[in-house]
Each structure stands twice: as C-alpha cells, then as structure tokens.
Protein backbone atom coordinates (compact mmCIF):
# COMPACT_ATOMS: atom_id res chain seq x y z
CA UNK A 1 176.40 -123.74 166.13
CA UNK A 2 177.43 -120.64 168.07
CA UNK A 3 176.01 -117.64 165.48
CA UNK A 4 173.34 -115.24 164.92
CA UNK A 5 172.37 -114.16 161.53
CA UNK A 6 170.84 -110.73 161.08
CA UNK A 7 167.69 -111.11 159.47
CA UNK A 8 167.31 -109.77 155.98
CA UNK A 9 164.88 -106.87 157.45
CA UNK A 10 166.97 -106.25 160.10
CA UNK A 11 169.83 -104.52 157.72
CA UNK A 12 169.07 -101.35 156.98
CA UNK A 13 171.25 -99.39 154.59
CA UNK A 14 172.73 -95.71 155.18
CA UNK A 15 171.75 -92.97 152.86
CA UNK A 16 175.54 -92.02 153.41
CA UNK A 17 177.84 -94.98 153.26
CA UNK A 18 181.30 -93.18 153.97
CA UNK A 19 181.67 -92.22 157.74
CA UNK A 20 185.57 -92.75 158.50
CA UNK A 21 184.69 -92.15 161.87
CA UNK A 22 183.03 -95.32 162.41
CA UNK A 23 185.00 -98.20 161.09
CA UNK A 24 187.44 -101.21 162.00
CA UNK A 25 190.76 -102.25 160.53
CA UNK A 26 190.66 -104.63 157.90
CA UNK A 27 190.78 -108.26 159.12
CA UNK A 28 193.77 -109.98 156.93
CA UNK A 29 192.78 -112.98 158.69
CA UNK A 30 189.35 -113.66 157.28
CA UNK A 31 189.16 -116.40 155.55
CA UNK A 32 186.70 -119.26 153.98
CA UNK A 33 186.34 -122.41 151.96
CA UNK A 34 182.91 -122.66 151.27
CA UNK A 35 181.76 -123.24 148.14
CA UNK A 36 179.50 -120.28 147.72
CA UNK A 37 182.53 -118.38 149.02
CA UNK A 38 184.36 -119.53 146.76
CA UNK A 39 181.74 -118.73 143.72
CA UNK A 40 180.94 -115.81 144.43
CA UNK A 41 184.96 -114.66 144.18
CA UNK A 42 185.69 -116.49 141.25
CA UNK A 43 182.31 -114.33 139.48
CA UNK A 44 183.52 -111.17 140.86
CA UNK A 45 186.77 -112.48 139.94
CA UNK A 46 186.09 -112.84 136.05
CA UNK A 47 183.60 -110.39 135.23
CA UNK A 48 185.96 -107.28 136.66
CA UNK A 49 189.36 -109.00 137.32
CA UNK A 50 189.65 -110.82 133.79
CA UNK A 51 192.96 -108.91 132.80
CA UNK A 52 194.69 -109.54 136.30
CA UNK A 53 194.55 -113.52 134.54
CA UNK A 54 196.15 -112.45 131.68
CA UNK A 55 198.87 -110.22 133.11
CA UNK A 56 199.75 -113.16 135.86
CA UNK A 57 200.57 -115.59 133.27
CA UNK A 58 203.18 -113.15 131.84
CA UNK A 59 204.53 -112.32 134.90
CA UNK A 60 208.03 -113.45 135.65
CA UNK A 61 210.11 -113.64 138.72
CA UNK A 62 209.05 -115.49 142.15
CA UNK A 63 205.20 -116.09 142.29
CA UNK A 64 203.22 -114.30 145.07
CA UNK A 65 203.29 -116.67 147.73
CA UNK A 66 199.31 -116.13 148.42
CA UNK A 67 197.71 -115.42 144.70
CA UNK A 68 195.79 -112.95 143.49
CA UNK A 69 192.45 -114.49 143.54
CA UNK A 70 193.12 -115.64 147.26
CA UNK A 71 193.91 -112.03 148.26
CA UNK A 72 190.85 -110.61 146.57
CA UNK A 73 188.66 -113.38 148.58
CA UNK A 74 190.16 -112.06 151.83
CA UNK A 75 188.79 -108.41 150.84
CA UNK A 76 185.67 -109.52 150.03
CA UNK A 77 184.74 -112.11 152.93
CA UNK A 78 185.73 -109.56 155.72
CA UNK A 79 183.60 -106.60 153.29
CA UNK A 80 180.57 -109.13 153.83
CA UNK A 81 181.30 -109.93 157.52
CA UNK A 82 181.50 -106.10 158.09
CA UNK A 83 178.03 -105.16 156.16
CA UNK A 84 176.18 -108.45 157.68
CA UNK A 85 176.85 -107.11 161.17
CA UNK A 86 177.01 -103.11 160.58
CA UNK A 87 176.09 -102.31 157.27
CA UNK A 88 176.81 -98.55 158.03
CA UNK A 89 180.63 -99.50 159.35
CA UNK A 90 183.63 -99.13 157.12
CA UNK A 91 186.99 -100.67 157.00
CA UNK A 92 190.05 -98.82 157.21
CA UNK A 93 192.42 -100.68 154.81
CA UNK A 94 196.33 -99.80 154.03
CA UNK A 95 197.32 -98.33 150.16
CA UNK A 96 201.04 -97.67 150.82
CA UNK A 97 202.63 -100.86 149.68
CA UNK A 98 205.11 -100.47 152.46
CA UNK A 99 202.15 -101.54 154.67
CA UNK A 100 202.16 -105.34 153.62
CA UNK A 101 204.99 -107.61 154.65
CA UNK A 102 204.12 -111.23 153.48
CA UNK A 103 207.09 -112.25 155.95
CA UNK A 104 205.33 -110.37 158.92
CA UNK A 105 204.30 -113.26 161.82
CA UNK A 106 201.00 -110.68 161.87
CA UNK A 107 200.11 -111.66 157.56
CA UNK A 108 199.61 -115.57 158.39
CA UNK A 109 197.50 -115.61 154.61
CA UNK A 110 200.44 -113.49 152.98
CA UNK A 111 198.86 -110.54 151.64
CA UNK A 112 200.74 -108.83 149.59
CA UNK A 113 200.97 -105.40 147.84
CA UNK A 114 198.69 -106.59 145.25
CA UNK A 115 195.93 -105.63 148.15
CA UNK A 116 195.85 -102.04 147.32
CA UNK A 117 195.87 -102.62 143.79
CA UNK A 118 192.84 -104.84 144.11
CA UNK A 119 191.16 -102.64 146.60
CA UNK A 120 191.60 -99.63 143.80
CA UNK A 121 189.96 -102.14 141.18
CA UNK A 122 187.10 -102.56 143.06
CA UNK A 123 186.42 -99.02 143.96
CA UNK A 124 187.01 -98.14 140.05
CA UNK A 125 184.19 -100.70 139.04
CA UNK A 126 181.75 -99.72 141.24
CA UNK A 127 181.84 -102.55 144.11
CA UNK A 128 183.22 -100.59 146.75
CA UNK A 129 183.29 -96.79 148.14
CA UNK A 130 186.52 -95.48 148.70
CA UNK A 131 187.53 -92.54 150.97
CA UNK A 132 191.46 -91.72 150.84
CA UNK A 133 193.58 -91.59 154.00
CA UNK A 134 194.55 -88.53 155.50
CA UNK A 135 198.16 -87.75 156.81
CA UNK A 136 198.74 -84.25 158.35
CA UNK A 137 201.88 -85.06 159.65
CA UNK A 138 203.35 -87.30 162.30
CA UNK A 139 201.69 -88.29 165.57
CA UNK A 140 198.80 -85.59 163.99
CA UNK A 141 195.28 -86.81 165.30
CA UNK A 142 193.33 -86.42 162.24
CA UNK A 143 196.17 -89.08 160.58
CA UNK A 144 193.82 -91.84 159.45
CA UNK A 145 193.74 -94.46 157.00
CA UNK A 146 192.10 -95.05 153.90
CA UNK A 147 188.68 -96.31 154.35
CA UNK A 148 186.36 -98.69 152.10
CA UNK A 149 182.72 -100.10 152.42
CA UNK A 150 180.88 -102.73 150.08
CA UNK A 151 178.54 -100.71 147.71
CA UNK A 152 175.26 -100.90 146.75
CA UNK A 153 176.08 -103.92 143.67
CA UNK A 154 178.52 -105.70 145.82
CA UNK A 155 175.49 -105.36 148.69
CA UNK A 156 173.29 -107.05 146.42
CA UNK A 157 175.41 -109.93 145.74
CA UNK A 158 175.73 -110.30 149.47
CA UNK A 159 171.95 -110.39 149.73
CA UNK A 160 171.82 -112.61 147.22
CA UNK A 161 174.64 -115.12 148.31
CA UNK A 162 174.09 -118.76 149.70
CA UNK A 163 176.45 -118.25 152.54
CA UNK A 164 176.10 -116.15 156.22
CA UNK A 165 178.87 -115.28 158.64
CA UNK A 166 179.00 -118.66 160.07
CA UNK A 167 180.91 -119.91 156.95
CA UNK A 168 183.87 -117.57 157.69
CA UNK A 169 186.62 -117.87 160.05
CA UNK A 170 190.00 -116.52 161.07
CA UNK A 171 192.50 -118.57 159.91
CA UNK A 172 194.04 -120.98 162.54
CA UNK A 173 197.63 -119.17 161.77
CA UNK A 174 196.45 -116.33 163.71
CA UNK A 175 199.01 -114.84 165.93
CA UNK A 176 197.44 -115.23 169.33
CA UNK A 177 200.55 -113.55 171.05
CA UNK A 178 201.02 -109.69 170.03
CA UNK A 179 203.34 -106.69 170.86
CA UNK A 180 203.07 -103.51 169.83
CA UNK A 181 205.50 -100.59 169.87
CA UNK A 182 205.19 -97.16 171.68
CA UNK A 183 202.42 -95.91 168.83
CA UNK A 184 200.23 -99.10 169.50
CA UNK A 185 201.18 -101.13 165.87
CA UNK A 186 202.44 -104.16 165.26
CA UNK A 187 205.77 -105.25 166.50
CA UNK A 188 207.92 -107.92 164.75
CA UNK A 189 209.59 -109.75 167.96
CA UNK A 190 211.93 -113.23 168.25
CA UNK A 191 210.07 -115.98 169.89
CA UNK A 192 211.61 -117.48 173.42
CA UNK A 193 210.32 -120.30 175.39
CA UNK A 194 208.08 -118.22 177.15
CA UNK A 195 206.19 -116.93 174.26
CA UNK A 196 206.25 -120.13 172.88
CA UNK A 197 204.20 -121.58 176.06
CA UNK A 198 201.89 -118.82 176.19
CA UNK A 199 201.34 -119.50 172.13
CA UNK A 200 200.09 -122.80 173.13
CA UNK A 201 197.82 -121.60 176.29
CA UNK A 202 196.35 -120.03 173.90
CA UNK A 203 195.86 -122.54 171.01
CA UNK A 204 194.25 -124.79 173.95
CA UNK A 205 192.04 -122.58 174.69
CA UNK A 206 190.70 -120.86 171.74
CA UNK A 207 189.94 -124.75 170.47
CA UNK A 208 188.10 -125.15 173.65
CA UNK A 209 185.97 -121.61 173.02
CA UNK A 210 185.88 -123.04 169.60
CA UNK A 211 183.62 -125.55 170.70
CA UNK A 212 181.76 -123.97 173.77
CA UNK A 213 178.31 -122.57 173.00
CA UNK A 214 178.33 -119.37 174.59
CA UNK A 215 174.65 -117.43 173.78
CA UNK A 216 172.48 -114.27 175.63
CA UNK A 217 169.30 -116.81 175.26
CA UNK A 218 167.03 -113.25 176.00
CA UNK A 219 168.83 -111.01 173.37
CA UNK A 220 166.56 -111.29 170.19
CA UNK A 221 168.54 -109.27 167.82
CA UNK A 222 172.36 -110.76 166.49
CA UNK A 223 173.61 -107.43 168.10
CA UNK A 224 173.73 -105.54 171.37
CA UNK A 225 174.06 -101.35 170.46
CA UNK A 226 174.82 -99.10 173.01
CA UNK A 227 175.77 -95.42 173.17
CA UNK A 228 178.82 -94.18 172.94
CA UNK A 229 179.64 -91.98 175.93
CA UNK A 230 182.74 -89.90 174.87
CA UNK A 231 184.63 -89.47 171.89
CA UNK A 232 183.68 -87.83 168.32
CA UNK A 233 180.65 -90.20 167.88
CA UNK A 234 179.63 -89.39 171.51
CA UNK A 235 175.70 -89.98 171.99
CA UNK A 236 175.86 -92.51 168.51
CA UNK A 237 175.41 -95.93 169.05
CA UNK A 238 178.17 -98.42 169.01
CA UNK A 239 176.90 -102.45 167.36
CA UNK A 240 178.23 -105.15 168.64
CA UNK A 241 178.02 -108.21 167.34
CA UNK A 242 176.76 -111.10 169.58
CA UNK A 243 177.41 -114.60 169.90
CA UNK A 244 179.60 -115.48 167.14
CA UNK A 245 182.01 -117.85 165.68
CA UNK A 246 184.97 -115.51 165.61
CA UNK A 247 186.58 -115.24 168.77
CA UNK A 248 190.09 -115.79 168.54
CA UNK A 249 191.60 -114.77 171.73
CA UNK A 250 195.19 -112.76 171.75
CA UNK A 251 197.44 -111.17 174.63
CA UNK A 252 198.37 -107.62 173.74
CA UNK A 253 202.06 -106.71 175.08
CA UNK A 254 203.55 -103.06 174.67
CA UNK A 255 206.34 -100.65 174.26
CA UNK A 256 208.50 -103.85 172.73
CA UNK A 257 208.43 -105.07 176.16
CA UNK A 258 207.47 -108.16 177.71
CA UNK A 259 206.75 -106.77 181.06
CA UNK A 260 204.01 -104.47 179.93
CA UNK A 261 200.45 -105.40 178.87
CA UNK A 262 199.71 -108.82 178.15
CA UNK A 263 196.01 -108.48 178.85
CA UNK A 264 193.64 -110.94 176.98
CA UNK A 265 191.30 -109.54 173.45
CA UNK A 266 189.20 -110.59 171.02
CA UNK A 267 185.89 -112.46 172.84
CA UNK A 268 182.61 -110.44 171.76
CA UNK A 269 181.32 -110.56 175.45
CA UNK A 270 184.54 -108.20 176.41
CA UNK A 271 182.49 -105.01 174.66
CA UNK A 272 179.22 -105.68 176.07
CA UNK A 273 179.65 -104.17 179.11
CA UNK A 274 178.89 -106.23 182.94
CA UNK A 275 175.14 -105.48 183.02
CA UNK A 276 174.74 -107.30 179.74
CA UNK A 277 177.35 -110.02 180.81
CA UNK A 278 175.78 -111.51 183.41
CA UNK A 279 172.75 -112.21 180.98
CA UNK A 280 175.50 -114.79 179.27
CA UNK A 281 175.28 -118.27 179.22
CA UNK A 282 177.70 -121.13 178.51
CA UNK A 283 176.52 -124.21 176.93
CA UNK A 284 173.09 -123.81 178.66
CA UNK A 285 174.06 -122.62 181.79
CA UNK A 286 174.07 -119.04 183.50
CA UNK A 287 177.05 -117.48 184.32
CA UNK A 288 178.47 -115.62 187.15
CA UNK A 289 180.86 -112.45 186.82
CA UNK A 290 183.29 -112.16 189.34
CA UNK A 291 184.73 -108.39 190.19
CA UNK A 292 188.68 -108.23 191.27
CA UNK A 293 187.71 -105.08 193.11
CA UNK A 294 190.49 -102.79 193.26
CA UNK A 295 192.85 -105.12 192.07
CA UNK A 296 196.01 -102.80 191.28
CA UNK A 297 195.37 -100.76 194.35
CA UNK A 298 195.49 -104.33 195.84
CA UNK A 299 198.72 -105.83 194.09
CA UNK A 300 200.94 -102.95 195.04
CA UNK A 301 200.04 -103.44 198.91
CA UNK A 302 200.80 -106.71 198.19
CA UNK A 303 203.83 -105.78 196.68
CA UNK A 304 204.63 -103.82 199.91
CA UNK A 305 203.65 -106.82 202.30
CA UNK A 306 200.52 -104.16 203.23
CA UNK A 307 196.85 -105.37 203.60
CA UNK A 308 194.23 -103.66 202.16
CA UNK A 309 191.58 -103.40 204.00
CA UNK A 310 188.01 -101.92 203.01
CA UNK A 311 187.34 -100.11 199.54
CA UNK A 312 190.48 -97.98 198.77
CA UNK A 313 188.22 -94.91 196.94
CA UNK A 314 186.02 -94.60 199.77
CA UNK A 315 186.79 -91.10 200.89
CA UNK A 316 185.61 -89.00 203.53
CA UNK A 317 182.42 -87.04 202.92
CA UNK A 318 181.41 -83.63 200.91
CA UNK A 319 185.63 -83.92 198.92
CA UNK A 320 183.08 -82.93 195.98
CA UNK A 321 180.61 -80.74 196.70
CA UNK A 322 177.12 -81.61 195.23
CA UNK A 323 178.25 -85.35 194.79
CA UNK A 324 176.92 -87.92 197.01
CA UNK A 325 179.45 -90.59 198.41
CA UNK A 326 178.45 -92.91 195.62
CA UNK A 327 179.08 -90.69 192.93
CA UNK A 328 182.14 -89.24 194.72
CA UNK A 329 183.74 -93.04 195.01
CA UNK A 330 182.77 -93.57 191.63
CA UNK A 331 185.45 -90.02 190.11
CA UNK A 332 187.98 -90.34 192.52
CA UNK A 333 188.25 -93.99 191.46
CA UNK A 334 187.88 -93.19 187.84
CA UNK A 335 191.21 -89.96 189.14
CA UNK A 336 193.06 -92.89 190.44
CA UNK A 337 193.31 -95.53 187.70
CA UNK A 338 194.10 -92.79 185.52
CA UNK A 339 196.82 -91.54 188.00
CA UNK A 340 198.21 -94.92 187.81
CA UNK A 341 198.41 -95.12 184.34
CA UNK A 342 199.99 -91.26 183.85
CA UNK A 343 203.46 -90.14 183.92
CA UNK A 344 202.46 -86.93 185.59
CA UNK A 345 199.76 -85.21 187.75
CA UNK A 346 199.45 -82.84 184.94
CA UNK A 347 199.13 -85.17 182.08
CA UNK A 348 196.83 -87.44 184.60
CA UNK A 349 194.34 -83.95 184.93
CA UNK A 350 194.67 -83.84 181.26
CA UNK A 351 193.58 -87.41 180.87
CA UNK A 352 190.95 -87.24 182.90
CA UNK A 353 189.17 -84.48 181.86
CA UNK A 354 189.59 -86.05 178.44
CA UNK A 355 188.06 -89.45 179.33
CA UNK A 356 185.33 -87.72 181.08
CA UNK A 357 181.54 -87.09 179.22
CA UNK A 358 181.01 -84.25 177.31
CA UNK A 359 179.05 -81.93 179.59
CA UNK A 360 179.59 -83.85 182.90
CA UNK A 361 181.04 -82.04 186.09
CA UNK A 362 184.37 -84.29 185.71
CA UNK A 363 184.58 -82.81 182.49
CA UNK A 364 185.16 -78.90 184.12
CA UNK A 365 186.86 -79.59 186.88
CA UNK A 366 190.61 -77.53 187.31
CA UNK A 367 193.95 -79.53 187.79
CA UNK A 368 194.00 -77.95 191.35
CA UNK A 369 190.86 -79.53 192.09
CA UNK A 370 191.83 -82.62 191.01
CA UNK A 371 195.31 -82.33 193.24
CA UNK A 372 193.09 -82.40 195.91
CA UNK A 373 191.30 -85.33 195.46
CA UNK A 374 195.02 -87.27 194.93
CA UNK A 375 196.29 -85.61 197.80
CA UNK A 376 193.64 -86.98 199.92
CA UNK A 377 193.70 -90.34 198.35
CA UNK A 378 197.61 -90.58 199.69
CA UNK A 379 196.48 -89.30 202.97
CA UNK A 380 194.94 -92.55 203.31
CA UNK A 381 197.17 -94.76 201.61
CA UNK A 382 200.69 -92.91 201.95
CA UNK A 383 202.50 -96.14 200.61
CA UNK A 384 200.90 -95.41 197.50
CA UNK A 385 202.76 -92.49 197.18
CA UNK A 386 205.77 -93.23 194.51
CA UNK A 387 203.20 -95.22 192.42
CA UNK A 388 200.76 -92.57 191.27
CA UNK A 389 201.50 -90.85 188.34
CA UNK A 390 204.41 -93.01 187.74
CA UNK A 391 203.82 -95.30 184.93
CA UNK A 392 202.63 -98.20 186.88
CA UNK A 393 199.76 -99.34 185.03
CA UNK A 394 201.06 -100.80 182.02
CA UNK A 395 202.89 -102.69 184.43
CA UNK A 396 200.47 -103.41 186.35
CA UNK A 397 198.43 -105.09 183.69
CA UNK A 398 201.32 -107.42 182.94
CA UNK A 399 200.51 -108.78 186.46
CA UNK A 400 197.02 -109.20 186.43
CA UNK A 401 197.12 -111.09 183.03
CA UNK A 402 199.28 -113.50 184.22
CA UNK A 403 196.82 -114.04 187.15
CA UNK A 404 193.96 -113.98 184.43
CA UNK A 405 196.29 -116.61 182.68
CA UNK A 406 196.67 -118.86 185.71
CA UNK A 407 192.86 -119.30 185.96
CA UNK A 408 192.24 -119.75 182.57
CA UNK A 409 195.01 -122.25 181.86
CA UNK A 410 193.96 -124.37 185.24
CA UNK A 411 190.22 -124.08 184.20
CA UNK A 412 191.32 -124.81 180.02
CA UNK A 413 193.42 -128.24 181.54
CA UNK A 414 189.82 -129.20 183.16
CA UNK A 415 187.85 -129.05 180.36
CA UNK A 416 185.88 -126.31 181.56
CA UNK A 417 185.56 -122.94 179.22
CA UNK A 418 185.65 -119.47 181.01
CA UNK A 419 185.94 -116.20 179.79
C-alpha cells in the first residue's frame, strides 16, 4: 500500500490555527466507506446534528439527492486529511449557496447548499474555526474565501480515530477532464468525442497509478517541506505530502477553449521539485527524469520548418553585468518564458519582476533593461519575433500536453506506469 502516515509525534499543533494565507480549497471529492469513517460521522452526527434528523423528516418537496449526513462526512474526511498532513493548513470552503450546483459535472457526490449550513454548525459547536471570506470588490486581490480548520475537540477525535489517510479516496466520479474560464474557475462545457477519449486516457491511467507503488525509499518523514521563494509566505515553508493514495490525475484547459492548456495535475511528485524527483522510485525501481529542454522555443522552429540548434538562452557574455553566463542563461530564460506567456513587453517586465525573489537583482531591474535582454534574444532568433509577447504560451501548452499525452497513453497501453 502506497501511503505514509505521519506519526503521532510528528504533528505538531499551531498556537494560531487561522492563517488564510496558507490553505487549499475544499476537496468535494473526498470520500470513504470505512467503518470507523463511518462511526465517527454518525457520533459527530448525533451528539451536535440531532435536530437536522428531526427537521429532514418534515421536510417536503424533492429529497437532496446526496443527504445530509453524506455531505457532513465529506467535510469532515477532507478536515482530517488536511490536519493529518498539515495540521497548521486551512481549507477555504464556499458559504454563498450560489456556490454549489449538485448538477455541476465538477460536484460528482452532489453537495448541496446544505454545505454551508453544516459548515456554520460546526463552527457554532466548537469543532471547527471559522474565518469569513473577504470580498473588496471584483477582480480585487485580497478577494478570498471563507476559510475553516478542524479545532482542538474535532483534533482529538482525529487522534483518537481507528482510521489514517489511507482509508480515504477521491471518488471514482472525479472529473479527470477540466476547463476553466478567463478567472481560472470551473467551466461547465458539452462533451464531444474528443473529450470523451481523453476521459478514458485518463480513467486507464489513473487505475494503472492506482496500482503502481511509487515511494522516495530515503525520505523518512510522510512529507517533503521546502521554502517558499516568492509570494506573501515567502521564506515559510511549503508541506507536501509524499507518497500517497490520492493521485487522481486531470488535464486543465482554459479561457473556455480547447486549444489552450490541457497540461496534466494532481500527482504529489509534480510539487516536489526535480532534485527531489529523481530520488523517486516506481515499484522498486529508480527512476530517470527526462528534461524537454527548451521545448516551446523548440516547437515554434518546428512550426517554422527551422532547426534549433544549441541552447536558445545562451547569450553572449557580460548582457548582465555582475552575472556569470550561468546565472545570466538562467534570467534571460526565466525573461523569455514569461515573454511567451505575456500579451505585452510591458506587462511581460511587470511579470517578471513580480515572479522574481524578494530582494534578488531580477527583482530591481527597469523595463528598459529588460528590452534589452529581448532585443538581443531576437537578434539571435529573429523568427521568434511575432511570438514573444504575443500570447503564445497558453497555446503552447496545449501542444506539449498532447505530446505528454502521446507518451503516456503508448506507455499506459504497455502496462508500464510513468509520470
């Protein structure tokens, strides 16, 4: 069995529990049907939910097409899953009923707007901590959802429970193929043959990860933390959960459009970063990383009937003065897939800069500064004009996850699990 369990003296509790800052959306896909699951619901269930019994049995109309109980035992499993592996990480949850669609191909258990009643129960009894959403107006950056984390006498009952993380799943109903609109949520879509195929690429091979032990046999602890280079928890450290039993894999499209995105999610060994990847093993066996250097550069000289030859960020010397060639390579390449991605040279400066580590020299550099370094980049590829700072990239990633798909569909139709 594929899972690491955080030892009991390995969870240490926050003095503060609230930090909206570091949390996860809530998980409507959790789900179990363990028996000690199951138990521990059904307590929690009648010692602080005893009047939603009564008031269901005098309800009239259609009945909620995933009950009550069920709803509640969502909440709580993917409260547990996030304590067992962060206990210091919230969960940003939805209150507006508007929020929960039970017809939505995205709500395969059918929550329903009973969720924020039931998540305003449990704060009001103690079991959870809940911080309210913000909303300072549209597109605003502090706009946030409300958050919740398991308190200290729903904690205990997780100590105390006869269950771990390996006893909860995501439901097989998952939506494995996703598209999101121009804000990044989820987009309702009509299915075509197309999706339908990749919908089954991806059944295949989420049943073959499903049974593929895939371990770091040198990491001792059930998590890999790492510091978090940029950002408003820059130099805090990120915890990611290793080697576990939930990893559905999903392809992301955007913008409502099938010709953007598309990339793969959702494998732990994605967040990891390559210098901890290569420790990874699959059922016994080390693993090798292979690097697509370049590989947009690449596909629009292909697209061109160009060859590229050499590494495309190699510059000449002393562009940057007081940065070695290695370092130099390593921000104009850093420029350039951000150029690709930008609709502008000004918004690409912007985006840059903003990417870049608090403190580093990226950080300070002036838009005409950066001109310079594009402007020399197209002095040595000139047929690379028209695509920088053009939108390309979303584009761009449609390609390269359909050759991502290719190799994991002829690899999936071997028997052979990659990632």
């Amino acid at each position: 069995m594929n899972i690491r369990n955080t030892p009991d003296d390995l969870v240490s509790e926050p003095a503060t529990l609230i930090d909206p800052r570091h949390s996860r959306p809530l998980d409507v896909h959790r789900w179990s049907e363990h028996i000690e699951v199951i138990g521990l619901v059904d307590s929690i269930w009648a010692n602080y939910f005893a009047e939603f019994t009564t008031a269901s049995t005098r309800r009239s109309g259609p009945k909620p097409k995933t009950c009550y109980k069920q709803q509640l035992r969502v909440l709580i499993v993917d409260l547990y899953i996030a304590w067992k592996h962060d206990p210091s990480l919230c969960i940003g949850v939805h209150l507006s009923n508007t929020a929960w669609n039970t017809n939505s191909r995205y709500n395969a258990l059918r929550l329903s707007r009973k969720i924020p009643i039931l998540v305003h129960r449990l704060a009001a009894t103690g079991l959870i901590e809940l911080s309210k959403g913000s909303n300072a107006g549209p597109g605003a950056s502090t706009n946030r959802t409300a958050r919740m984390i398991a308190a200290e006498p729903l904690r205990q009952l997780f100590r105390e429970a006869r269950f771990g993380a390996e006893h909860i799943v995501s439901t097989l109903a998952k939506e494995t193929v996703i598209m999101h609109d121009v804000d990044g949520a989820n987009a309702e879509y009509e299915d075509s043959p197309e999706v339908e195929q990749m919908r089954a690429d991806l059944c295949a091979y989420n049943a073959l990860i499903a049974d593929t032990f895939i371990d770091v046999p040198d990491q001792k602890l059930p998590y890999l933390e790492r510091e978090i280079k940029s950002g408003r928890r820059q130099g805090r450290l990120a915890r990611t959960p290793l080697c576990t039993l939930d990893n559905h894999v999903k392809r992301i499209f955007n913008r409502e459009r099938w010709d953007c995105g598309g990339r793969f999610y959702g494998g732990w060994w994605q967040g990891v970063g390559s210098e901890f990847r290569q420790k990874t093993h699959i059922n016994g066996q080390p693993t090798v990383e292979i690097d697509y250097r370049a590989i947009h550069i690449a596909m629009l000289c292909a697209q061109r009937g160009i060859s590229l030859d050499g590494d495309p960020y190699v510059l000449n010397s002393g562009l940057i003065p007081g940065l070695d060639d290695r370092k130099q390579r390593k921000l104009i390449k850093s420029l350039v897939l951000v150029a690709l991605n930008a609709v502008s040279r000004t918004a690409a400066c912007q985006a840059f800069r903003q990417n870049s580590p608090t403190g580093s020299a990226a950080k300070r550099m002036r838009d005409a500064e950066l001109f310079h370094l594009l402007d020399a980049f197209l002095i040595k590829h000139p047929y690379l004009t028209e695509d920088l700072c053009a939108d390309r990239g979303i584009q761009l990633m449609r390609g390269d996850s359909d050759i991502a798909a290719y190799v994991i569909n002829a690899m999936t139709s071997r028997g052979i699990p990659i990632l």
